[in-house]
Protein backbone atom coordinates (compact mmCIF):
# COMPACT_ATOMS: atom_id res chain seq x y z
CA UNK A 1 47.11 -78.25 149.37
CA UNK A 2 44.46 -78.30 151.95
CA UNK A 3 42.81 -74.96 151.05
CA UNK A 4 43.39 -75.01 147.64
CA UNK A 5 39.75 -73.80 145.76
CA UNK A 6 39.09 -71.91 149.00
CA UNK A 7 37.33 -69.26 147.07
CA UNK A 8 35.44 -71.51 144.49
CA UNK A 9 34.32 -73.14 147.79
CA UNK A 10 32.79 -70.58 149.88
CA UNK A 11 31.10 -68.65 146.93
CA UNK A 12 29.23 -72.36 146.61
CA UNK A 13 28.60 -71.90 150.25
CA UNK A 14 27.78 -68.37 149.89
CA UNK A 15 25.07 -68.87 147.07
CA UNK A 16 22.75 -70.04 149.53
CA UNK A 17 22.72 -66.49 151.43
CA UNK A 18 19.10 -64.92 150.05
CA UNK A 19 17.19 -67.92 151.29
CA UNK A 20 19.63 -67.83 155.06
CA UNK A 21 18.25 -64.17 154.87
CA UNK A 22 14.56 -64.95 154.19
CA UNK A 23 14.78 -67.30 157.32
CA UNK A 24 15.32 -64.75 159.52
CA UNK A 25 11.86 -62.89 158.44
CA UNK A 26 8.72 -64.69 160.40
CA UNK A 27 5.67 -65.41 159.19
CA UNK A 28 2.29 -65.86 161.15
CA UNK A 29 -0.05 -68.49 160.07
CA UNK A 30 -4.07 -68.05 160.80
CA UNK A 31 -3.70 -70.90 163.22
CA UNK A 32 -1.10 -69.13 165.63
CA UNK A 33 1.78 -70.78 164.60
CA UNK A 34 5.16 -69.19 163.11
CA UNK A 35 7.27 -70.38 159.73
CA UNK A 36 9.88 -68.16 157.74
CA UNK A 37 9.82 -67.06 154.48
CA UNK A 38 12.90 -69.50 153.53
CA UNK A 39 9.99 -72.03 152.55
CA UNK A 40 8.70 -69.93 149.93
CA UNK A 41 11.61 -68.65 148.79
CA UNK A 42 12.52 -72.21 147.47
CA UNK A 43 9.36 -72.57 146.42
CA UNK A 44 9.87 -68.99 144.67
CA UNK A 45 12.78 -70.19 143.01
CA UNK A 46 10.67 -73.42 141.44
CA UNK A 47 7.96 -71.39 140.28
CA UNK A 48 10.37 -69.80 138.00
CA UNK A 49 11.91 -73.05 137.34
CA UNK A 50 8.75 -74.37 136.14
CA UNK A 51 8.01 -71.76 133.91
CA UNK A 52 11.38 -71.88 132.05
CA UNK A 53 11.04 -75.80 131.66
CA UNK A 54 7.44 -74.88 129.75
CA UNK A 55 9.11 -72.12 128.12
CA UNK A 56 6.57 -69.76 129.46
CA UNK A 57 7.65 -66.16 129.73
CA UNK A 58 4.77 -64.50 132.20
CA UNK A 59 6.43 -65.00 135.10
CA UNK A 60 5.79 -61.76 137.06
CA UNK A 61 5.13 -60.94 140.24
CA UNK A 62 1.49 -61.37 140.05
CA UNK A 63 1.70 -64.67 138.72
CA UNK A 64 4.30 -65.79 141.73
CA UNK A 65 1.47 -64.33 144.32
CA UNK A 66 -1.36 -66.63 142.82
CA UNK A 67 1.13 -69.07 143.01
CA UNK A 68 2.60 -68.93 146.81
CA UNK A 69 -1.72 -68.44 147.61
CA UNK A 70 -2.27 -71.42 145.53
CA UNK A 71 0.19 -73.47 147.33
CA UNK A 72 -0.13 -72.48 150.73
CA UNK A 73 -3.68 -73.02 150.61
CA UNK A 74 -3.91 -68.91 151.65
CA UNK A 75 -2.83 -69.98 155.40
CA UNK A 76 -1.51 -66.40 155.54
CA UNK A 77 -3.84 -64.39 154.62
CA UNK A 78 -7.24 -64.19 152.66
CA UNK A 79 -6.10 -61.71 150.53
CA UNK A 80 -4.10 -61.28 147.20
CA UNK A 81 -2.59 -57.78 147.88
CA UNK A 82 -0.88 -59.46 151.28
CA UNK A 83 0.57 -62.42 148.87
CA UNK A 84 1.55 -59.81 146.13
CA UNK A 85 3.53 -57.76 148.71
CA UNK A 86 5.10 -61.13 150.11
CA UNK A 87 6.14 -62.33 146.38
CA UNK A 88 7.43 -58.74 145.71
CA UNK A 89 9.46 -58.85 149.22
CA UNK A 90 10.88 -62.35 147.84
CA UNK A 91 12.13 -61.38 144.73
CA UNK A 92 13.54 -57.82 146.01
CA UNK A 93 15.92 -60.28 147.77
CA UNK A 94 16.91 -62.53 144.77
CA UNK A 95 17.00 -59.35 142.80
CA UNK A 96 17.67 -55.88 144.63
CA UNK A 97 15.76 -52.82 143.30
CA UNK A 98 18.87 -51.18 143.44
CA UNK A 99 19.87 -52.72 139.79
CA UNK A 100 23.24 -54.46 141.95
CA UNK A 101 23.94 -58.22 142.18
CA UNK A 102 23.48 -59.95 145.49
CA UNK A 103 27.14 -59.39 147.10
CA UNK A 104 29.15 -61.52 149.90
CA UNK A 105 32.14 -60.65 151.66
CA UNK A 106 34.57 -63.07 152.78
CA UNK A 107 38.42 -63.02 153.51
CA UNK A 108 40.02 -66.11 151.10
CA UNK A 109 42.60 -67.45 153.77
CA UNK A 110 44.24 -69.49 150.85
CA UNK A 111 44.95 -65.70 148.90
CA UNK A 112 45.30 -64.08 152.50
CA UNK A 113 43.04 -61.20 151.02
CA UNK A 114 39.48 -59.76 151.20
CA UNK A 115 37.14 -61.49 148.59
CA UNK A 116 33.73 -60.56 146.98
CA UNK A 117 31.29 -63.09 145.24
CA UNK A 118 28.24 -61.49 143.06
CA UNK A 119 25.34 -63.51 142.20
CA UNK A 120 22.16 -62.84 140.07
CA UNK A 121 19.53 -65.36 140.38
CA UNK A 122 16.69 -63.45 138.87
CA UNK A 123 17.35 -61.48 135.22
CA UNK A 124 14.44 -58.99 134.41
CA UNK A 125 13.00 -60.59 130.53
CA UNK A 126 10.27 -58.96 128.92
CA UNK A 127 7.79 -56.01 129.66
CA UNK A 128 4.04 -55.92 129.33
CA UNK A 129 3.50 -51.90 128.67
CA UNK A 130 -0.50 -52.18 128.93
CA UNK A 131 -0.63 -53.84 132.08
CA UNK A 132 2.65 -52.61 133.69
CA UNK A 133 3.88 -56.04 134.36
CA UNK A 134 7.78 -57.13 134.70
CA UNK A 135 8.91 -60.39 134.11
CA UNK A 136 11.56 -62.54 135.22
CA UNK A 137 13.75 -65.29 134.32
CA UNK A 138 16.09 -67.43 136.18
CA UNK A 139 19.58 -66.41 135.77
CA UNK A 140 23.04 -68.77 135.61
CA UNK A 141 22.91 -68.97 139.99
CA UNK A 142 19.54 -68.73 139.92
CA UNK A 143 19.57 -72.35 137.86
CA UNK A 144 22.86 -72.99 140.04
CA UNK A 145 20.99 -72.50 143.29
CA UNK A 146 18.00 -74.91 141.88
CA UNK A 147 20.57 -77.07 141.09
CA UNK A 148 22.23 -77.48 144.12
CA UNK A 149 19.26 -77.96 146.33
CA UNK A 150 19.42 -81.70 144.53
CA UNK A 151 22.83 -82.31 145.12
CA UNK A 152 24.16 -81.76 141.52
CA UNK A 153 27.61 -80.23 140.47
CA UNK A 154 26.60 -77.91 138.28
CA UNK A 155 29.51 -79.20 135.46
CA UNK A 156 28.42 -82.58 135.02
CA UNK A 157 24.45 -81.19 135.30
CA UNK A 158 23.71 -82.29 131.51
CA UNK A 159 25.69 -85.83 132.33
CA UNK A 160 23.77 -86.87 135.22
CA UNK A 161 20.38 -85.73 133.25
CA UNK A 162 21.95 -88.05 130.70
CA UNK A 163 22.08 -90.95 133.47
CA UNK A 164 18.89 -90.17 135.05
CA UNK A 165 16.71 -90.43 131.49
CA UNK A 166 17.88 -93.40 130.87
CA UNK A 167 17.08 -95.18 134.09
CA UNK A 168 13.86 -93.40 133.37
CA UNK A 169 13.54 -94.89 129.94
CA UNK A 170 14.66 -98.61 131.68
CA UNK A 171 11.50 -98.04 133.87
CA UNK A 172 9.39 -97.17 131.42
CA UNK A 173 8.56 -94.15 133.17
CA UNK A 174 8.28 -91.70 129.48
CA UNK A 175 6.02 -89.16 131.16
CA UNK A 176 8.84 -88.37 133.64
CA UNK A 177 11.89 -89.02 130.57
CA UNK A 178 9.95 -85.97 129.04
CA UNK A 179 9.95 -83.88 131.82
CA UNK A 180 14.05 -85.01 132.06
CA UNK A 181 14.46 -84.01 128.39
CA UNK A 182 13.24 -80.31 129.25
CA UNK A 183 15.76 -80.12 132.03
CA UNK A 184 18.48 -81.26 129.56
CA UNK A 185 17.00 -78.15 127.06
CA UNK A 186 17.56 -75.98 129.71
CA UNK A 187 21.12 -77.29 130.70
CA UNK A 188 22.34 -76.94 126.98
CA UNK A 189 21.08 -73.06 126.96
CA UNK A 190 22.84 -72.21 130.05
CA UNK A 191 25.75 -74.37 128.95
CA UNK A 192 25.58 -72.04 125.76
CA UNK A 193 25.35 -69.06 127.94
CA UNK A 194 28.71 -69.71 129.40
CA UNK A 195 30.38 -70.37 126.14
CA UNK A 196 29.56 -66.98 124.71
CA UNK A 197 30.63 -65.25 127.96
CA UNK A 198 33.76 -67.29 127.78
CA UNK A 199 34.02 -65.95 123.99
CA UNK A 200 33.44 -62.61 124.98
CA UNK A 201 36.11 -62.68 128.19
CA UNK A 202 38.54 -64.16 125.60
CA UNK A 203 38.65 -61.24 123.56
CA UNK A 204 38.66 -58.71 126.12
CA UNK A 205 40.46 -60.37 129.01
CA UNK A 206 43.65 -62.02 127.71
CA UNK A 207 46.24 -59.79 128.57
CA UNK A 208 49.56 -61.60 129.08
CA UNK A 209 50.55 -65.45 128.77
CA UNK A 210 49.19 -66.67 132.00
CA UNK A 211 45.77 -65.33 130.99
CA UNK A 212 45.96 -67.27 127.99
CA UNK A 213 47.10 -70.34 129.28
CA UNK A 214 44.26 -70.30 131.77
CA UNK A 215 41.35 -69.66 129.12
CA UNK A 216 43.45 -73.02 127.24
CA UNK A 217 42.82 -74.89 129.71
CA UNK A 218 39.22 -73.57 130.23
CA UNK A 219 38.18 -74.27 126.98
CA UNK A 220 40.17 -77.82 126.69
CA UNK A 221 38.03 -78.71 129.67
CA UNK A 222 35.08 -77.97 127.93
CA UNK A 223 35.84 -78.92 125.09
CA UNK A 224 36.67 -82.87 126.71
CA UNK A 225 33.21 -82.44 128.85
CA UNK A 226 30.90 -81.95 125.81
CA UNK A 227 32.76 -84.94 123.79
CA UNK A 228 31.83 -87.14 126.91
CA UNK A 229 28.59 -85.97 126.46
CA UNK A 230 28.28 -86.43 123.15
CA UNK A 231 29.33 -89.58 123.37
CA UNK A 232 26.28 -90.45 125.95
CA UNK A 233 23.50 -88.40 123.64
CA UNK A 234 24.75 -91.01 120.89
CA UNK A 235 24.09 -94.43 123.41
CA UNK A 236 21.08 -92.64 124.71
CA UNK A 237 20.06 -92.58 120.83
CA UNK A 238 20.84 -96.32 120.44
CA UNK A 239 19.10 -97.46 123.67
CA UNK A 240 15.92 -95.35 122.47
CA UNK A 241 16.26 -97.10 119.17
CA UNK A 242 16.33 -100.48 120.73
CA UNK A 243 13.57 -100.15 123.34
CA UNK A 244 11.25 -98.80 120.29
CA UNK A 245 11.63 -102.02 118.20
CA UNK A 246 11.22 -104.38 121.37
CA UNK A 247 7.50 -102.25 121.88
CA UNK A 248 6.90 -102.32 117.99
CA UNK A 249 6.81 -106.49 118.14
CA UNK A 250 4.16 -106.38 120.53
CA UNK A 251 2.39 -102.95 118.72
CA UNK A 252 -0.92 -105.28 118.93
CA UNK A 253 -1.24 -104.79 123.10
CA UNK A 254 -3.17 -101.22 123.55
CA UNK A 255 -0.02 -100.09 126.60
CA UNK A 256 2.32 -101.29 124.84
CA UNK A 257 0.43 -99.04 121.66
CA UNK A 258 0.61 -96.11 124.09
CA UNK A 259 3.92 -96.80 125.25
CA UNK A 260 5.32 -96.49 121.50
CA UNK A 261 3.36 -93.25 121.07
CA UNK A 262 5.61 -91.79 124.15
CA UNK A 263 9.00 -93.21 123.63
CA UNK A 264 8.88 -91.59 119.65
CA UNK A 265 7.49 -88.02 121.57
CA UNK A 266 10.64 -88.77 123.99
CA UNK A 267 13.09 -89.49 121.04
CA UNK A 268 11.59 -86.37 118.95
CA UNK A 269 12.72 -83.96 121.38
CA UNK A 270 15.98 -85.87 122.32
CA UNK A 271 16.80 -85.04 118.58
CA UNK A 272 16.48 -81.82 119.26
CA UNK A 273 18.36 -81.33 122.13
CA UNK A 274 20.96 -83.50 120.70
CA UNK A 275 21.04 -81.16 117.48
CA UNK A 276 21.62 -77.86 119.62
CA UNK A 277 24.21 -79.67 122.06
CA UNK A 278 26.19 -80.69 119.01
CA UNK A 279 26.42 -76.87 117.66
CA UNK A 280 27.41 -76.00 121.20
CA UNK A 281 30.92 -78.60 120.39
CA UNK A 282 31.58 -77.42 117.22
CA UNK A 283 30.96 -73.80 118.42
CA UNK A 284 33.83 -75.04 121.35
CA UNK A 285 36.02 -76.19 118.78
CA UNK A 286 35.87 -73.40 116.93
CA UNK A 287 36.67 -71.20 120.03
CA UNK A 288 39.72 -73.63 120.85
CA UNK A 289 41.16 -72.80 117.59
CA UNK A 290 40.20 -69.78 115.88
CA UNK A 291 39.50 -67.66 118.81
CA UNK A 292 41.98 -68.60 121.10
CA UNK A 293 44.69 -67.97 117.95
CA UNK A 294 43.22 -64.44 117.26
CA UNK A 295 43.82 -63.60 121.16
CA UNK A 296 47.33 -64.93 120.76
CA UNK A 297 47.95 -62.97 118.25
CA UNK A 298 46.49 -59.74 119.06
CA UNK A 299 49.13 -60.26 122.21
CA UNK A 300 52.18 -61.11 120.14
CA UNK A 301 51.70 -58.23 118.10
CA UNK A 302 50.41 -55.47 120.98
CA UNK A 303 53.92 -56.84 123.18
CA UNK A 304 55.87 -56.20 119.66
CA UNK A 305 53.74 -52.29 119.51
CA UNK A 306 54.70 -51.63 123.26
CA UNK A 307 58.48 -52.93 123.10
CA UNK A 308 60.66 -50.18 123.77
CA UNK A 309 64.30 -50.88 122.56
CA UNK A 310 66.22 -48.27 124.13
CA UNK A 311 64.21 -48.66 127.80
CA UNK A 312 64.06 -52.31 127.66
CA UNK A 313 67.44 -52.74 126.16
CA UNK A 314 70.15 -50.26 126.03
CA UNK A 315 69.07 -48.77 129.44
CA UNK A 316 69.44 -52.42 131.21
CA UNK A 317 72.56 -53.06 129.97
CA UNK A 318 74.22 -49.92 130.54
CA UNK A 319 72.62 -49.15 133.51
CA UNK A 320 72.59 -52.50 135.70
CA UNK A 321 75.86 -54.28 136.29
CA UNK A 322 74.91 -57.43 134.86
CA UNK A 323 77.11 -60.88 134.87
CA UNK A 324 79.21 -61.10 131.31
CA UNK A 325 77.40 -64.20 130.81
CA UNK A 326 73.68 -62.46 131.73
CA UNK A 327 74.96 -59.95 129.19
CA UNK A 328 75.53 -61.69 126.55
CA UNK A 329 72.02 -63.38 126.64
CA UNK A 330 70.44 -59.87 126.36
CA UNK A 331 71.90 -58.88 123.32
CA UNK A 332 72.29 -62.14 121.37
CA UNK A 333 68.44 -61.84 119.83
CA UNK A 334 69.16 -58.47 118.55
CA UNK A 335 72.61 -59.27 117.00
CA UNK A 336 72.79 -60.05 113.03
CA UNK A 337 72.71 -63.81 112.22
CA UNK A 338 76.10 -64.98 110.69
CA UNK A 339 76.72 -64.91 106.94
CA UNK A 340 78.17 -67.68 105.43
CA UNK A 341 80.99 -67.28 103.08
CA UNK A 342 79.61 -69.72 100.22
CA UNK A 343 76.09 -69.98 98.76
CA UNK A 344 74.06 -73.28 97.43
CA UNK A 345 71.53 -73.19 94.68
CA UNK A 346 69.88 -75.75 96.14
CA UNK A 347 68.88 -73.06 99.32
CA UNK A 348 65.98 -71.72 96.60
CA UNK A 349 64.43 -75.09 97.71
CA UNK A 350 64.50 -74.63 101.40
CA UNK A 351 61.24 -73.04 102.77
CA UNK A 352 60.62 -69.49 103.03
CA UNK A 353 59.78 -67.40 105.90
CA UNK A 354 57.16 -64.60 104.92
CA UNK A 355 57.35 -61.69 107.15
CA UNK A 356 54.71 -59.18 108.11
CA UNK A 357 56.84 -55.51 107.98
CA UNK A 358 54.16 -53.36 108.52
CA UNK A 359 50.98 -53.98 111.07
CA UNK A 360 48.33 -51.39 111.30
CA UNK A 361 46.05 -52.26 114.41
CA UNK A 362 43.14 -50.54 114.19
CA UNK A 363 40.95 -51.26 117.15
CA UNK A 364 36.76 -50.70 116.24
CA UNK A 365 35.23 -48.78 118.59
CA UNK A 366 31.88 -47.01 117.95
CA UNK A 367 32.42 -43.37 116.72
CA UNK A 368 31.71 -41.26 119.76
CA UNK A 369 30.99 -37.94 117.33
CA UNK A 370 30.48 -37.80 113.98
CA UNK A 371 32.44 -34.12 112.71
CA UNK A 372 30.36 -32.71 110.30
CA UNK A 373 31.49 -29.01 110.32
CA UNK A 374 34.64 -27.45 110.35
CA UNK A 375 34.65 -26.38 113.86
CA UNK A 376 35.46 -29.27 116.29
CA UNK A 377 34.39 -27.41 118.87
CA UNK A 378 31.05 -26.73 117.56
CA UNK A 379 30.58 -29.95 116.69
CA UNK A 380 31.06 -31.35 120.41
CA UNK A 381 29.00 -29.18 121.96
CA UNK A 382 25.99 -29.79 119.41
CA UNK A 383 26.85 -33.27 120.66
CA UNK A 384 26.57 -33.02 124.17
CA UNK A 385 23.32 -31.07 123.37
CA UNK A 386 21.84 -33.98 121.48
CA UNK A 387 22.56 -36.64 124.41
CA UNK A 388 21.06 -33.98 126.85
CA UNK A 389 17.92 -34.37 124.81
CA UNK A 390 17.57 -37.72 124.73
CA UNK A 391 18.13 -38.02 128.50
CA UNK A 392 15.87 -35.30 128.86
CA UNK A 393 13.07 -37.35 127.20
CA UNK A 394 14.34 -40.51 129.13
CA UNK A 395 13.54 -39.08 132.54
CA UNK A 396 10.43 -37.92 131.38
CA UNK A 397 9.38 -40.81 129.92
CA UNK A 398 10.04 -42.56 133.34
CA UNK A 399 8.71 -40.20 135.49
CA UNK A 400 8.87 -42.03 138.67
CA UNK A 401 9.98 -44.93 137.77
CA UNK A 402 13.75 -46.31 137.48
CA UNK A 403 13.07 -49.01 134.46
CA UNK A 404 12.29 -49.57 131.08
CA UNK A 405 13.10 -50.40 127.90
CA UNK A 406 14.40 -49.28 124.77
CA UNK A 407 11.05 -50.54 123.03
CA UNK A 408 9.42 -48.40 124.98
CA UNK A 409 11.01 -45.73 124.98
CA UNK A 410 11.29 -45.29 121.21
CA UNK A 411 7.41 -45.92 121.48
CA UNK A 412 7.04 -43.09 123.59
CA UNK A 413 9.40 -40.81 121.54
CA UNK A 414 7.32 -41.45 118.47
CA UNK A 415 4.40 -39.52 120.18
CA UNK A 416 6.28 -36.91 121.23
CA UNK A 417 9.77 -36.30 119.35
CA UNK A 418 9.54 -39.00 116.51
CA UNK A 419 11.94 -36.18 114.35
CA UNK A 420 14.92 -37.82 116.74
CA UNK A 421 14.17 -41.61 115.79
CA UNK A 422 15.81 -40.25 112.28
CA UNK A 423 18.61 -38.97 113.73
CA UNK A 424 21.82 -41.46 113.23
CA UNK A 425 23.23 -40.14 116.88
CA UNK A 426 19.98 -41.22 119.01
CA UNK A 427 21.43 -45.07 118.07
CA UNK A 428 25.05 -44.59 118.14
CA UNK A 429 24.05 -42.76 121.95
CA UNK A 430 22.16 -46.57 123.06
CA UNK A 431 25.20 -48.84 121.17
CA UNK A 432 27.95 -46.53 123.24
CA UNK A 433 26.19 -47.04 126.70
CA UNK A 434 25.36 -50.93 125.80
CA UNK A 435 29.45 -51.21 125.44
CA UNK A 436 30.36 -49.16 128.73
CA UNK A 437 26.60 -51.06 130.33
CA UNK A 438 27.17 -48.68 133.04
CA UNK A 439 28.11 -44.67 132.69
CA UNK A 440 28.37 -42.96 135.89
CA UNK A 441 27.27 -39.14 135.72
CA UNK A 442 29.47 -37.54 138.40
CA UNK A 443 32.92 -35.55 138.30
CA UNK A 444 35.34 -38.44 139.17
CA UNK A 445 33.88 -40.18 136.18
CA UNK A 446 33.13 -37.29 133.52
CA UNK A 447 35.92 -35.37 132.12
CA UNK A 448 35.65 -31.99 130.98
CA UNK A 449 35.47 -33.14 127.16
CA UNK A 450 32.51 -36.06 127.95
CA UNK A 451 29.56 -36.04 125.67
CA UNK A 452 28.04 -36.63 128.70
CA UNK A 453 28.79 -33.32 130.54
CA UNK A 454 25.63 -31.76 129.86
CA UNK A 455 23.66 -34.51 131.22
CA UNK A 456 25.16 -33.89 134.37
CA UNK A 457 25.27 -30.20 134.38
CA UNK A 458 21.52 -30.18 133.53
CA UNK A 459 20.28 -33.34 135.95
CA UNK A 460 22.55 -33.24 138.57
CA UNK A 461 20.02 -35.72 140.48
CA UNK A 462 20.75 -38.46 137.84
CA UNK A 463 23.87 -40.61 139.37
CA UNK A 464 24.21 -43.90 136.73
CA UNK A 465 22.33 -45.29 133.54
CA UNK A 466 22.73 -48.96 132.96
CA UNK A 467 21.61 -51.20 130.15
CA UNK A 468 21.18 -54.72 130.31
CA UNK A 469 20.09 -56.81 127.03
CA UNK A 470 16.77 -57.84 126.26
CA UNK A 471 15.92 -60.35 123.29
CA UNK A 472 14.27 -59.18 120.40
CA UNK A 473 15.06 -56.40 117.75
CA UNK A 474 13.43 -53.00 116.69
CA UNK A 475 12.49 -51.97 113.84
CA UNK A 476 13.07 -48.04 112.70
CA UNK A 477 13.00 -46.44 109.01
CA UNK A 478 16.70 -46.92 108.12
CA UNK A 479 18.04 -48.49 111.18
CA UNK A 480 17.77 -51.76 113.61
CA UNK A 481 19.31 -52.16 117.01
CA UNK A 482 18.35 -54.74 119.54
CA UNK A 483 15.95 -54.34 122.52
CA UNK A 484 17.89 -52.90 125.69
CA UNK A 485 16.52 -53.22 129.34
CA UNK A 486 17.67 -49.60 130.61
CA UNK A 487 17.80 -48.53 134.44
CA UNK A 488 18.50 -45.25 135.97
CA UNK A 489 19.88 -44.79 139.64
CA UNK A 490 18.76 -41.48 141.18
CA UNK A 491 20.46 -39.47 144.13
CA UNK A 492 17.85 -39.05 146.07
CA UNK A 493 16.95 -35.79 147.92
CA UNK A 494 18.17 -33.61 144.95
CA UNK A 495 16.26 -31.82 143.21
């Protein structure tokens, strides 16, 4: 079919969009002449690049404005505070202050419907409290976008790496097979970012048999992409092996000594790619079988839960005038089997079939209250009090601002309310919004028995609090939870 991966195709074509809209913004250099900001906003999207394949993690906006006045030799202006508001302008556009992904609209003629693609190309990563610094990190279209500008597909990214290292290694050109060895690094990570959001979609997304099968063929894909490149991390492995015994015979010439010195550094830290790119296939395996099997299962039994006999069954057939033949086919499967007349001693050899007769599915949510007294009631509202608190302190805490992070947050808390940091509720309140990631403080979203009604009743200029995760983990007397990156959207005008 000629338009078949319409969609697929113009969200490729779509990623592009931020640096099509930075074109359209002129700059003035000192000499007279005009550019756009689409230059820089590639070379925007490298800086970040750069700082991932060093595995440096102060990329802020500072840092990007030294770096566009670096490179541009400050041809548009003398000053850092003009290059700081430039880089700032840049990444709003990769990454909206609005806390939304970068959104395209397009009608999919193949679906003959309306379409939307989201991107994120910049993730916020860590905070620096005493100099007020946010810092980013490339995220998955942010690499994609890199990517793309050298005519990769993004699947067989780790492949051609593969391919390009070793031509590398043929030339003996080992300062630029390290460099190629980082990129690979990077490809496995994002290659094991998709496999845990493919776990994740698994277990909340597979909803009837054609959901399944797609997610089966998803992960045999996968699975039959990181054999292949297993397969090439192995002859890579051989190849190195080989070209470091042809420099060891002639160890005596001082290249050839320095030579030896890079291709071990180069096979080092191929061993260590290849050792986390071989946990990402058994991880895939493991998904192909035991997670895939759980999802099946949790369907077979929620279709057997939600089968009603007398609507699916006796209604049909007494209802709808169906063929005798049609008929018989939808009562044969509820119809005893037949009972033979004679019995063999031998049958206590056949094998068995063990049936489950009672299934109690008990889906693990986190506790929403904790019912302490003996009035429900009571215990609600004391509830709803409690969040208020907290989102009391939150606002307070960011004052103008609309960002932060749980770190933070707790750090301010100690100063002023550390009796709540003891509190098991203040935790269960940050693990309930990291599940929802987004809770939406307005009537068409809060019901009347939300623990979140007194939020809204009490900061009626709060609209949405979102979380986002963060690495790391913190550390409280009795409990642990993991770092969040928390944003707040305001209605503004309200008071």
């Amino acid at each position: 079919m000629e338009l078949e991966n319409f969609s697929e195709r113009m969200s490729r074509i779509l990623l592009f969009s931020p640096l099509y809209r930075l074109r359209g913004r002129k700059l003035r250099r000192k000499d007279g002449t005009e550019t756009t900001e689409l230059e820089l906003g590639l070379m925007t999207l490298l800086f970040f690049f750069e700082h991932m394949l060093d595995g440096r993690k102060d990329a802020g906006i500072r840092e990007l404005a030294g770096f566009l006045q670096d490179q541009t030799n400050s041809q548009f202006s003398d000053t850092f505070q003009d290059y700081e508001k430039l880089a700032r302008d840049i990444v709003t556009t990769f990454r909206p202050t609005t806390g939304r992904r970068n959104a395209e609209t397009f009608f999919d003629w193949a679906a003959k419907q309306e379409r939307t693609a989201e991107f994120s190309y910049l993730k916020a990563d860590k905070v620096d409290v005493s100099s007020n610094a946010q810092y980013y990190v490339l995220d998955e279209q942010g690499l994609e976008l890199v990517f793309a500008t050298k005519e990769y597909f993004n699947e067989y990214q780790l492949s051609i790496n593969q391919l390009i290292l070793r031509k590398q290694l043929e030339k003996g050109q080992f300062a630029l097979a390290l460099r190629q060895v980082e990129e690979m690094r990077l490809d496995v990570e994002t290659l094991r970012g998709r496999i845990m959001r493919i776990r994740r979609e698994i277990h909340r997304s597979i909803v009837s048999e054609e959901t399944l099968a797609r997610y089966r063929k998803i992960v045999a894909d996968l699975n039959e992409r990181l054999k292949s490149e297993e397969d090439q991390f192995k002859e890579l492995k051989t190849f190195i092996g080989e070209t470091k015994r042809r420099i060891h015979d002639n160890v005596d010439q001082d290249p050839v000594q320095n030579a030896l010195d890079s291709i071990m550094l180069v096979e080092q830290r191929l061993d260590v790619v290849h050792g986390k790119h071989r946990k990402l296939l058994e991880l895939s395996i493991e998904l192909g079988t035991s997670a895939l099997a759980a999802a099946e299962e949790a369907l077979y039994f929620s279709g057997i839960d939600s089968f009603n006999f007398d609507a699916d069954v006796t209604n049909r057939f007494f209802a709808t005038p169906l063929p005798l033949t049609a008929s018989r086919r939808l009562i044969e499967p509820f119809l005893p089997v037949a009972k033979p007349a004679i019995w063999s001693p031998v049958d206590i050899f056949a094998p068995q079939r063990l049936e489950r007769f009672e299934r109690e599915d008990h889906q693990e949510e986190f506790p929403d209250a904790e019912i302490e007294t003996e009035s429900e009631t009571q215990a609600k509202e004391n509830l709803r009090q409690h969040y208020r608190t907290i989102a009391d302190d939150l606002l307070s805490h960011l004052a103008d601002e609309t960002e932060t992070t749980l770190a933070a947050f707790i750090e301010s808390e100690e100063e002023h309310r550390p009796k709540i940091l003891a509190e098991k509720q203040f935790y269960i309140f940050w693990m309930i919004l990291h599940r929802r990631r987004t809770v939406l403080f307005d009537d068409d979203h809060l019901g009347e028995d939300s623990p979140y009604r007194e939020i809204a009743l009490q900061h009626p200029e709060l609209a949405a609090i979102s979380i986002d995760d963060m690495p790391g983990c913190i550390e409280q007397p009795g409990f642990t939870i993991s770092n969040m990156n928390i944003k707040v959207e305001i209605h503004h005008g309200l008071s």
